[in-house]
N, C-alpha and C. Protein backbone atom coordinates (compact mmCIF):
# COMPACT_ATOMS: atom_id res chain seq x y z
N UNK A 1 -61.06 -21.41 -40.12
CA UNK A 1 -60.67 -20.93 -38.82
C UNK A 1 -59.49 -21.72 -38.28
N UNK A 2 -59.28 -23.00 -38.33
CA UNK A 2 -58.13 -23.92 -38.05
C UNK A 2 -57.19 -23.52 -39.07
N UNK A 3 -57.21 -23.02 -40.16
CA UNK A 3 -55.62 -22.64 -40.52
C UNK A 3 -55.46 -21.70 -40.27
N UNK A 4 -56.50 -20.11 -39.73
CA UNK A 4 -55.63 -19.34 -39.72
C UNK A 4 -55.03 -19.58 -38.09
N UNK A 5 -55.82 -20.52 -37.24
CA UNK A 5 -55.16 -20.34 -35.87
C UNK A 5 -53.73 -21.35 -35.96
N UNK A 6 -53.68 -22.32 -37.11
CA UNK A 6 -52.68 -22.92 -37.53
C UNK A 6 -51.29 -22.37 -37.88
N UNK A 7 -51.73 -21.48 -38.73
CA UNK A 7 -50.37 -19.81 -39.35
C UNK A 7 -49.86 -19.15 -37.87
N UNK A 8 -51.14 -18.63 -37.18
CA UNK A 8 -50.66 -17.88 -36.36
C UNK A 8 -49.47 -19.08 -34.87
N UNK A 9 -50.17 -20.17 -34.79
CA UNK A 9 -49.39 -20.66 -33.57
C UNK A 9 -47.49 -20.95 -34.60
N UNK A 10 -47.51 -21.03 -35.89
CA UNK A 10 -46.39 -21.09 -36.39
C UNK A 10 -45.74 -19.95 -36.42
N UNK A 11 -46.37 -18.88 -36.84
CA UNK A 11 -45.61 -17.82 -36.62
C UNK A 11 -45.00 -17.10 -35.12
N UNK A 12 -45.87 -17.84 -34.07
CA UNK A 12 -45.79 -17.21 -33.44
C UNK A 12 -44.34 -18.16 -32.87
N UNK A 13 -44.18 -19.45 -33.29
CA UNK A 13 -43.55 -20.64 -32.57
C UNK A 13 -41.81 -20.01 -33.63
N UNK A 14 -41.78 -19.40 -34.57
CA UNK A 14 -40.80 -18.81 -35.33
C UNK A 14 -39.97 -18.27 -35.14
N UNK A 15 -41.44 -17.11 -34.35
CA UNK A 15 -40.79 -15.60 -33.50
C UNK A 15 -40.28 -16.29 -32.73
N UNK A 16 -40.66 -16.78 -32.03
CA UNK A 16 -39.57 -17.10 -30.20
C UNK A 16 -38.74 -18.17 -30.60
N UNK A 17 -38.62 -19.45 -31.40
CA UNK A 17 -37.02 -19.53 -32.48
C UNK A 17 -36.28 -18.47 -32.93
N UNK A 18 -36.40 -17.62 -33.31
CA UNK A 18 -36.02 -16.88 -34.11
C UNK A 18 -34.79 -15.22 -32.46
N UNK A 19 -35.79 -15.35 -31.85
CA UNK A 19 -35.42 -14.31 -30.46
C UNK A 19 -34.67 -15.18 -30.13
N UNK A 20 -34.67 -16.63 -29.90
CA UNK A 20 -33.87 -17.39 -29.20
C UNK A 20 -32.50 -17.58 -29.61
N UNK A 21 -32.64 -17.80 -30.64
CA UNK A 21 -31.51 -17.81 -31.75
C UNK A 21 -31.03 -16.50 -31.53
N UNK A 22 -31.26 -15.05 -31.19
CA UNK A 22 -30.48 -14.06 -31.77
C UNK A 22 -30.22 -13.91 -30.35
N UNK A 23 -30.84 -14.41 -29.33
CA UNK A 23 -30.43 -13.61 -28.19
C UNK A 23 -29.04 -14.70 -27.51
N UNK A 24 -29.50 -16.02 -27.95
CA UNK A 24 -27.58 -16.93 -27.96
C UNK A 24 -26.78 -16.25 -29.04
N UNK A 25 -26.90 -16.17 -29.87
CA UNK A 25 -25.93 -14.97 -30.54
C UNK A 25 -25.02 -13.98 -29.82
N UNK A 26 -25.90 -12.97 -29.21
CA UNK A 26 -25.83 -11.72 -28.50
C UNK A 26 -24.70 -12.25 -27.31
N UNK A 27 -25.33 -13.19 -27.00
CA UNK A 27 -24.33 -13.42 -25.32
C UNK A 27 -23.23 -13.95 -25.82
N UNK A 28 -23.04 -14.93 -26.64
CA UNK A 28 -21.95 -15.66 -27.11
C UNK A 28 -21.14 -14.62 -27.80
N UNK A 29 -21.08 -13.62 -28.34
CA UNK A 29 -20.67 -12.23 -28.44
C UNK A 29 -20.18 -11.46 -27.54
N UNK A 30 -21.25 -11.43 -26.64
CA UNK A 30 -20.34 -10.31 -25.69
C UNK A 30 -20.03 -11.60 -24.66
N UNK A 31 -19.84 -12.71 -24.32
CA UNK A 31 -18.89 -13.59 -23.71
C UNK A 31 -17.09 -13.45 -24.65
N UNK A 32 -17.69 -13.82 -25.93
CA UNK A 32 -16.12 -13.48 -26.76
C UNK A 32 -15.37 -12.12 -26.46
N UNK A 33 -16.19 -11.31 -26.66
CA UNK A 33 -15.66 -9.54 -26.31
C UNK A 33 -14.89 -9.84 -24.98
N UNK A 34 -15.42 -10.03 -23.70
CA UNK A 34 -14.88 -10.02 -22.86
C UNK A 34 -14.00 -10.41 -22.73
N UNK A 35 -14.15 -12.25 -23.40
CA UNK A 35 -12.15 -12.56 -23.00
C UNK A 35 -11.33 -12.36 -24.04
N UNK A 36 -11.65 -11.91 -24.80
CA UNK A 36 -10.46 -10.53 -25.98
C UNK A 36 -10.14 -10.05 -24.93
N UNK A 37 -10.95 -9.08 -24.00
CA UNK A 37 -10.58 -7.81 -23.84
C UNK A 37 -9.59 -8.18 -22.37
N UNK A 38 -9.86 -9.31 -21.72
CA UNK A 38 -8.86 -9.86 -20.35
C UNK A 38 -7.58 -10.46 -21.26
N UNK A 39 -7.71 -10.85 -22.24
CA UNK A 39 -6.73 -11.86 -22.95
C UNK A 39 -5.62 -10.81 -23.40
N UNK A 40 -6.22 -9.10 -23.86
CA UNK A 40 -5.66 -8.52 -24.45
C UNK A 40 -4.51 -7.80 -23.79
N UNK A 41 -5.62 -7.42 -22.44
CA UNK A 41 -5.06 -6.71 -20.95
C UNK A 41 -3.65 -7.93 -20.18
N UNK A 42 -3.69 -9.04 -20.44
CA UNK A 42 -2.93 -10.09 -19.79
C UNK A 42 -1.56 -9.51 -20.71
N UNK A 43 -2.15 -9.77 -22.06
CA UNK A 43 -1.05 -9.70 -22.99
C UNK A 43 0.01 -8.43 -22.76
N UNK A 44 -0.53 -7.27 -22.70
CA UNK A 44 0.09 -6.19 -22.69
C UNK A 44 0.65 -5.91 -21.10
N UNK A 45 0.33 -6.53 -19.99
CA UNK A 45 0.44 -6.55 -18.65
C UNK A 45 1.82 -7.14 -18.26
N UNK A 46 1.70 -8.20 -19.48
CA UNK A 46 3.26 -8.99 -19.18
C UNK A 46 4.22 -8.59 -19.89
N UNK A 47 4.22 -7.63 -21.25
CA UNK A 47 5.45 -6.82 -21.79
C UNK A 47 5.39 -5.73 -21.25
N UNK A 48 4.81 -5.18 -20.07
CA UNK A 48 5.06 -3.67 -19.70
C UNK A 48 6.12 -4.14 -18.55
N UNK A 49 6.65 -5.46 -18.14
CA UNK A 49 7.58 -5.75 -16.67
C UNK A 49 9.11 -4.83 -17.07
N UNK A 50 9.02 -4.47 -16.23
CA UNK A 50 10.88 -3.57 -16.52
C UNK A 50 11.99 -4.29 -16.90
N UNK A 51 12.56 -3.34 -18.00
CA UNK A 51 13.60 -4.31 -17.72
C UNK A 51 14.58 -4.52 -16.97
N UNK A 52 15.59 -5.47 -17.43
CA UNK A 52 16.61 -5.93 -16.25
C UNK A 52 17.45 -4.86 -16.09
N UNK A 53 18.24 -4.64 -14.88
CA UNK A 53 18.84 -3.20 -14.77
C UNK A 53 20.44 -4.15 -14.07
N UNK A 54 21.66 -3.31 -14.65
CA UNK A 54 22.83 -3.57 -14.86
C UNK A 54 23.68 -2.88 -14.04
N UNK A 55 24.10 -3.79 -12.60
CA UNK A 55 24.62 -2.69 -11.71
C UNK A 55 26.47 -3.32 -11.85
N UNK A 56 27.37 -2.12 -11.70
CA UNK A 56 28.72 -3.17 -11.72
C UNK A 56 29.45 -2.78 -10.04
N UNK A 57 29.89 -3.67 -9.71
CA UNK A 57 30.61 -3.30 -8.31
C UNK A 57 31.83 -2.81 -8.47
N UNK A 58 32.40 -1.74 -7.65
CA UNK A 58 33.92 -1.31 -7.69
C UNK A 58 34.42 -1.36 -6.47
N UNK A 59 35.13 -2.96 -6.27
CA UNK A 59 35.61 -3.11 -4.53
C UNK A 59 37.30 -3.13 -5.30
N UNK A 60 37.69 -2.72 -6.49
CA UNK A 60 39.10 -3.23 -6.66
C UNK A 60 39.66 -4.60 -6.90
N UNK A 61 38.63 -5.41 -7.00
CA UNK A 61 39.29 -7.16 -7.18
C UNK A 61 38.17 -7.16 -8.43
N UNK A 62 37.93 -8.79 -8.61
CA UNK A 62 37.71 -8.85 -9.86
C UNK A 62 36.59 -8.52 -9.85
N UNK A 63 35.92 -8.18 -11.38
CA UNK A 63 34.78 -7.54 -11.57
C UNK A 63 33.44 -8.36 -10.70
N UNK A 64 32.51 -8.23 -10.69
CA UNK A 64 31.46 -8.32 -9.86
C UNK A 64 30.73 -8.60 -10.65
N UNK A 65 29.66 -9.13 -11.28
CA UNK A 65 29.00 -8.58 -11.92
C UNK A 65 27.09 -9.25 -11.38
N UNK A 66 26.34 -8.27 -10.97
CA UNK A 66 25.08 -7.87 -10.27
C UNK A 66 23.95 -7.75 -11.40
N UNK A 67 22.88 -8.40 -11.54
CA UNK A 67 22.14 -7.80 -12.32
C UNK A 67 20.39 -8.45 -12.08
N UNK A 68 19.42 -7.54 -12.53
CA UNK A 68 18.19 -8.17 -12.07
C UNK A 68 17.54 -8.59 -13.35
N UNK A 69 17.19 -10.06 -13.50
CA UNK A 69 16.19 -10.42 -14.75
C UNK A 69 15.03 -10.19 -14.40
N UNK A 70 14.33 -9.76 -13.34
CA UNK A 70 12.41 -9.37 -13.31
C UNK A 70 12.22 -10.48 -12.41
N UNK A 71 13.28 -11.72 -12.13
CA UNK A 71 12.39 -13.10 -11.03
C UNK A 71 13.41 -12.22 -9.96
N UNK A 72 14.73 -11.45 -9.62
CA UNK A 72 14.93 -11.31 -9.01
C UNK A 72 16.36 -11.09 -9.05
N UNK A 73 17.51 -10.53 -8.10
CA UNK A 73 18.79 -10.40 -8.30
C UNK A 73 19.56 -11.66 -8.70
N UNK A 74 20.68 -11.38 -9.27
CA UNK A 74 21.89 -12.34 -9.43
C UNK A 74 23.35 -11.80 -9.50
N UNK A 75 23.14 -12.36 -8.63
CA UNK A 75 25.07 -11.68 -7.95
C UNK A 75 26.11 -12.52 -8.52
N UNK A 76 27.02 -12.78 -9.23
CA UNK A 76 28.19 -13.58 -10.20
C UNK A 76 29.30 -13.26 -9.82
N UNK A 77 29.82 -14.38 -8.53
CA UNK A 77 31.10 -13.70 -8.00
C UNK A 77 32.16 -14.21 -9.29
């Protein structure tokens, strides 16, 4: 009678090692998924910025030249 209640408290001490183990698995999984999926969204968030746009001035003196890099204008007298 003491071994089989011996088997059973091991098996039973296995099972819930064994759940414990798969269920840190599971989260540590979908913790990784998630910051793929922000890491991925960042990534593609920062090559979608416009690009720089190329304006030229015509006042008749020397060329002007105006243009925006994405932080903001730059005027080049």
């Amino acid at each position: 009678m003491q071994n089989i209640r011996s088997i059973f408290l091991m098996l039973a001490g296995a099972t819930v090692f064994v759940a414990m183990l798969l269920f840190t698995f599971s989260v540590t999984l979908a913790v990784g998924g998630i910051l793929t999926v922000l890491m991925v969204g960042r990534a593609l968030s920062l090559k979608m910025k416009p690009a720089p746009v190329r304006a030229k001035a015509n006042n008749g003196q020397r060329e002007m030249r105006i243009w925006n890099d994405g932080r903001g204008t730059i005027i080049d007298l």
